[in-house]
Each structure stands twice: as structure tokens, then as C-alpha cells.
Protein backbone atom coordinates (compact mmCIF):
# COMPACT_ATOMS: atom_id res chain seq x y z
CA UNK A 1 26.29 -48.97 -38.78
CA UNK A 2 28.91 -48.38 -41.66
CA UNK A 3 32.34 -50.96 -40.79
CA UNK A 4 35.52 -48.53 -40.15
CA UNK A 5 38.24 -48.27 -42.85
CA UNK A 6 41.08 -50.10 -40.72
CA UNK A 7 37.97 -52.91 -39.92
CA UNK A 8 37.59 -53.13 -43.55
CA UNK A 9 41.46 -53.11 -44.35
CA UNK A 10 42.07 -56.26 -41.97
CA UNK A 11 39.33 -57.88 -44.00
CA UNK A 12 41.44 -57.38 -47.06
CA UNK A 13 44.21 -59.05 -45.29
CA UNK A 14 42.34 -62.05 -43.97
CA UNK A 15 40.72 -62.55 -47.56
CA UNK A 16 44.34 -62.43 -49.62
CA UNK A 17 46.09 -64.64 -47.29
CA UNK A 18 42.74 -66.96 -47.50
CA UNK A 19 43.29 -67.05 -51.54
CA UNK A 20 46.96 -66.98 -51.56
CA UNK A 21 47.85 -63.63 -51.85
CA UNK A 22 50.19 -62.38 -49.80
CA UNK A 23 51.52 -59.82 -51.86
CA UNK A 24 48.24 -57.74 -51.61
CA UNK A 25 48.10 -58.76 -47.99
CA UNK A 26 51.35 -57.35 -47.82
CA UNK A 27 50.32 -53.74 -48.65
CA UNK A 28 48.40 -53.60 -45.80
CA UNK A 29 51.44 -53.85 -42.93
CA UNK A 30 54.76 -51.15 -42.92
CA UNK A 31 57.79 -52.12 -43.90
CA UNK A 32 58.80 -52.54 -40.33
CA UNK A 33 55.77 -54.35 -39.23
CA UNK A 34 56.21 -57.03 -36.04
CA UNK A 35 53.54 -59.78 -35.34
CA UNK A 36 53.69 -62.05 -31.94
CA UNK A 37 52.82 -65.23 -32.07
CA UNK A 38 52.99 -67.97 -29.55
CA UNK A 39 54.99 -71.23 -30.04
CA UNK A 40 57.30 -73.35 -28.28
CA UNK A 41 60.45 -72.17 -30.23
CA UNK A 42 61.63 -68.72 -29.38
CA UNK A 43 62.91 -67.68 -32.49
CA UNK A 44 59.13 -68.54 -34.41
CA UNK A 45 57.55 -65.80 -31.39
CA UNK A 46 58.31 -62.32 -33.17
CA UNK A 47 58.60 -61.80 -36.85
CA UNK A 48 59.99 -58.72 -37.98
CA UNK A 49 59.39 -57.23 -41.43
CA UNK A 50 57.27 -58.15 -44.43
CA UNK A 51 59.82 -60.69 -45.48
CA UNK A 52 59.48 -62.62 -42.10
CA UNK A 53 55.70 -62.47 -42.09
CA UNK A 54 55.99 -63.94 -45.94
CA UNK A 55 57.45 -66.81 -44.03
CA UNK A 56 55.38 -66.72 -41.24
CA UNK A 57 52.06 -67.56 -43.50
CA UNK A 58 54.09 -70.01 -45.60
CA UNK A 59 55.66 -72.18 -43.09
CA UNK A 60 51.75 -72.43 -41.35
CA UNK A 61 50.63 -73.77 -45.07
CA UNK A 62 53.58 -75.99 -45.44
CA UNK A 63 53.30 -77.37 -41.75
CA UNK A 64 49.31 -77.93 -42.81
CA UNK A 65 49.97 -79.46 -46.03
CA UNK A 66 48.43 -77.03 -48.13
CA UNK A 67 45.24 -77.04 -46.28
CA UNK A 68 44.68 -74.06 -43.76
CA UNK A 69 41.64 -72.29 -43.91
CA UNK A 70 40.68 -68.83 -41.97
CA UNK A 71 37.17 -67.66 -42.28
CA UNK A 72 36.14 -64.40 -41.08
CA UNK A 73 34.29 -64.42 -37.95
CA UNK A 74 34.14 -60.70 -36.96
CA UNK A 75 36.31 -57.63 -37.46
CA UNK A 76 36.25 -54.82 -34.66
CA UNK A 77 38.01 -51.39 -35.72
CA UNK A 78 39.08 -47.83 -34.74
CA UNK A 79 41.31 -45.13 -35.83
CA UNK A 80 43.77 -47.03 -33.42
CA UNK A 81 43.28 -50.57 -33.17
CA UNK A 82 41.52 -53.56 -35.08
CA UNK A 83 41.28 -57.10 -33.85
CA UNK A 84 39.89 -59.53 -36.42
CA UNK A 85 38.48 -63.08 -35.34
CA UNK A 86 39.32 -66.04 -37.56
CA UNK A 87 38.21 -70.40 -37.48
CA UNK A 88 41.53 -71.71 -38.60
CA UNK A 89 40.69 -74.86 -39.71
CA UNK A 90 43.65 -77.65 -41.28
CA UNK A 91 44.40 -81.17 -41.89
CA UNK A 92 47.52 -83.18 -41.74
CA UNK A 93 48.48 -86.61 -41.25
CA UNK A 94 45.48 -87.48 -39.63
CA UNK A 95 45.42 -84.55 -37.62
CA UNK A 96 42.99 -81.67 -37.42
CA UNK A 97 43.27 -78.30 -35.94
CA UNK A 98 40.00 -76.04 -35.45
CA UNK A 99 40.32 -72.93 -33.31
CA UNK A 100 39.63 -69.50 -33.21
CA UNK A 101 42.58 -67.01 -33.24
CA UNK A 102 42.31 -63.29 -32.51
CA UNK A 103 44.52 -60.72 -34.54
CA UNK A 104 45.07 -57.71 -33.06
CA UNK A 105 46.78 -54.78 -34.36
CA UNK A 106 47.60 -51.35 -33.66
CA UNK A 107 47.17 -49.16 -36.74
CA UNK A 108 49.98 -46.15 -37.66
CA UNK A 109 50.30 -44.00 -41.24
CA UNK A 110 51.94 -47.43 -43.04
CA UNK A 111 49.32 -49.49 -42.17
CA UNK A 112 49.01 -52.56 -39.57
CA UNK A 113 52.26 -51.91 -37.53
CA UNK A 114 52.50 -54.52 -34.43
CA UNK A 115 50.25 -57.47 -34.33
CA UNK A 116 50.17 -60.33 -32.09
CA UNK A 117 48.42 -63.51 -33.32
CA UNK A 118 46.16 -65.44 -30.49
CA UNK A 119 45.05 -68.56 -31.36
CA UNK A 120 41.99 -70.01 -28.68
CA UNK A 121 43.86 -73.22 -28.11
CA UNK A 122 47.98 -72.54 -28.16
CA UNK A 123 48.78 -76.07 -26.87
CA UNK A 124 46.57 -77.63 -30.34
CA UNK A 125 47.52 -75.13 -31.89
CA UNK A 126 51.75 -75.42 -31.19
CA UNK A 127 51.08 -79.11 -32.07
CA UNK A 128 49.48 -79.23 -35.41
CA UNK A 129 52.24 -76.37 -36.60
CA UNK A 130 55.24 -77.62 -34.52
């Protein structure tokens, strides 16, 4: 069975952030694009527009020293809705994270609109990034 386009769209997204790109990532989300994502600070919980998602990405590869990793497990899409599966791997200070996180995102005309970020483990994963 042939993947869907918004499947195959999130892939992009997972494989440009995975190499660096963000910009190219970028293209992929509205202007006005939200993603959720739990922590223990309120104000790191919603990120709103592609400038706050730029910082989103860049403060989890500062807080992991460079070394954050998300391989593809699986990608699920419709016209509507895609929810990619990642193993977010990184190392800091003697201190590894390894979990699976769930994306999901509802898809409109500019692209990946509101997304909320699940990681498998939130306590691990709140530590490693805090």
C-alpha cells in the first residue's frame, strides 16, 4: 500500500530536523503553527509560530549537548491527521535518554497546523531536557 502525502510530508520533517535542517522542516508547518509539549515549566508547554518551534528544536540540542537523535519508527497519515513515531535517543553528562515520542498533528491548507509532542517517558524525559 502506497504511504499518504501528509505521512510522507512528516517524514520530511523528522529527516531535516534529524540532519539539522530546520529551515526545510520549517516549510512543512503554517505560519501560525502550535505544538504541545509536556514539561515542568509552563511557559516551555505551547510554542506558537515557526520562530518558537526554531527554539523549541534548538534548546532540546543544546540541553543534549549536540547529541539528540530521532529515528523514524512509523508514520500513520490521512487527509486529516498524521502521527509519526520517533526513538529519541541523547547523551549528556553522563546521562542518557531513550524513549519513544509520538507526534501528532492535524493537517490544514499551510501544512502541519497544531501538534502536540508525546514523549513515552515524560518524567526521563523532563529530566534529561530540564
Amino acid at each position: 500500500m502506497k504511504e499518504h502525502a501528509n505521512a510522507r510530508r512528516m517524514r520530511v520533517v523528522a529527516e531535516s530536523v534529524a540532519r539539522g535542517d530546520i529551515v526545510t522542516a520549517l516549510r512543512q508547518f503554517p505560519e501560525d503553527v502550535v505544538l504541545f509539549s509536556p514539561s515542568w515549566r509552563q511557559e516551555d508547554r505551547v510554542h506558537r509560530g515557526r520562530d518558537a518551534i526554531t527554539r523549541f528544536f534548538g534548546r532540546l540540542q543544546e540541553r543534549s549537548s549536540g547529541t539528540m537523535t530521532a529515528a523514524v519508527v512509523d508514520v500513520l497519515g490521512s487527509d486529516n491527521h498524521v502521527v509519526i513515531f520517533l526513538r529519541v535517543t541523547a547523551t549528556r553528562d553522563g546521562k542518557q535518554l531513550d524513549v519513544l515520542v509520538a507526534h501528532f498533528a492535524t493537517v490544514g491548507e499551510g501544512g502541519f497546523e497544531r501538534n502536540w509532542f508525546l514523549p513515552s517517558d515524560v518524567a526521563a524525559w523532563n529530566r534529561f531536557f530540564r
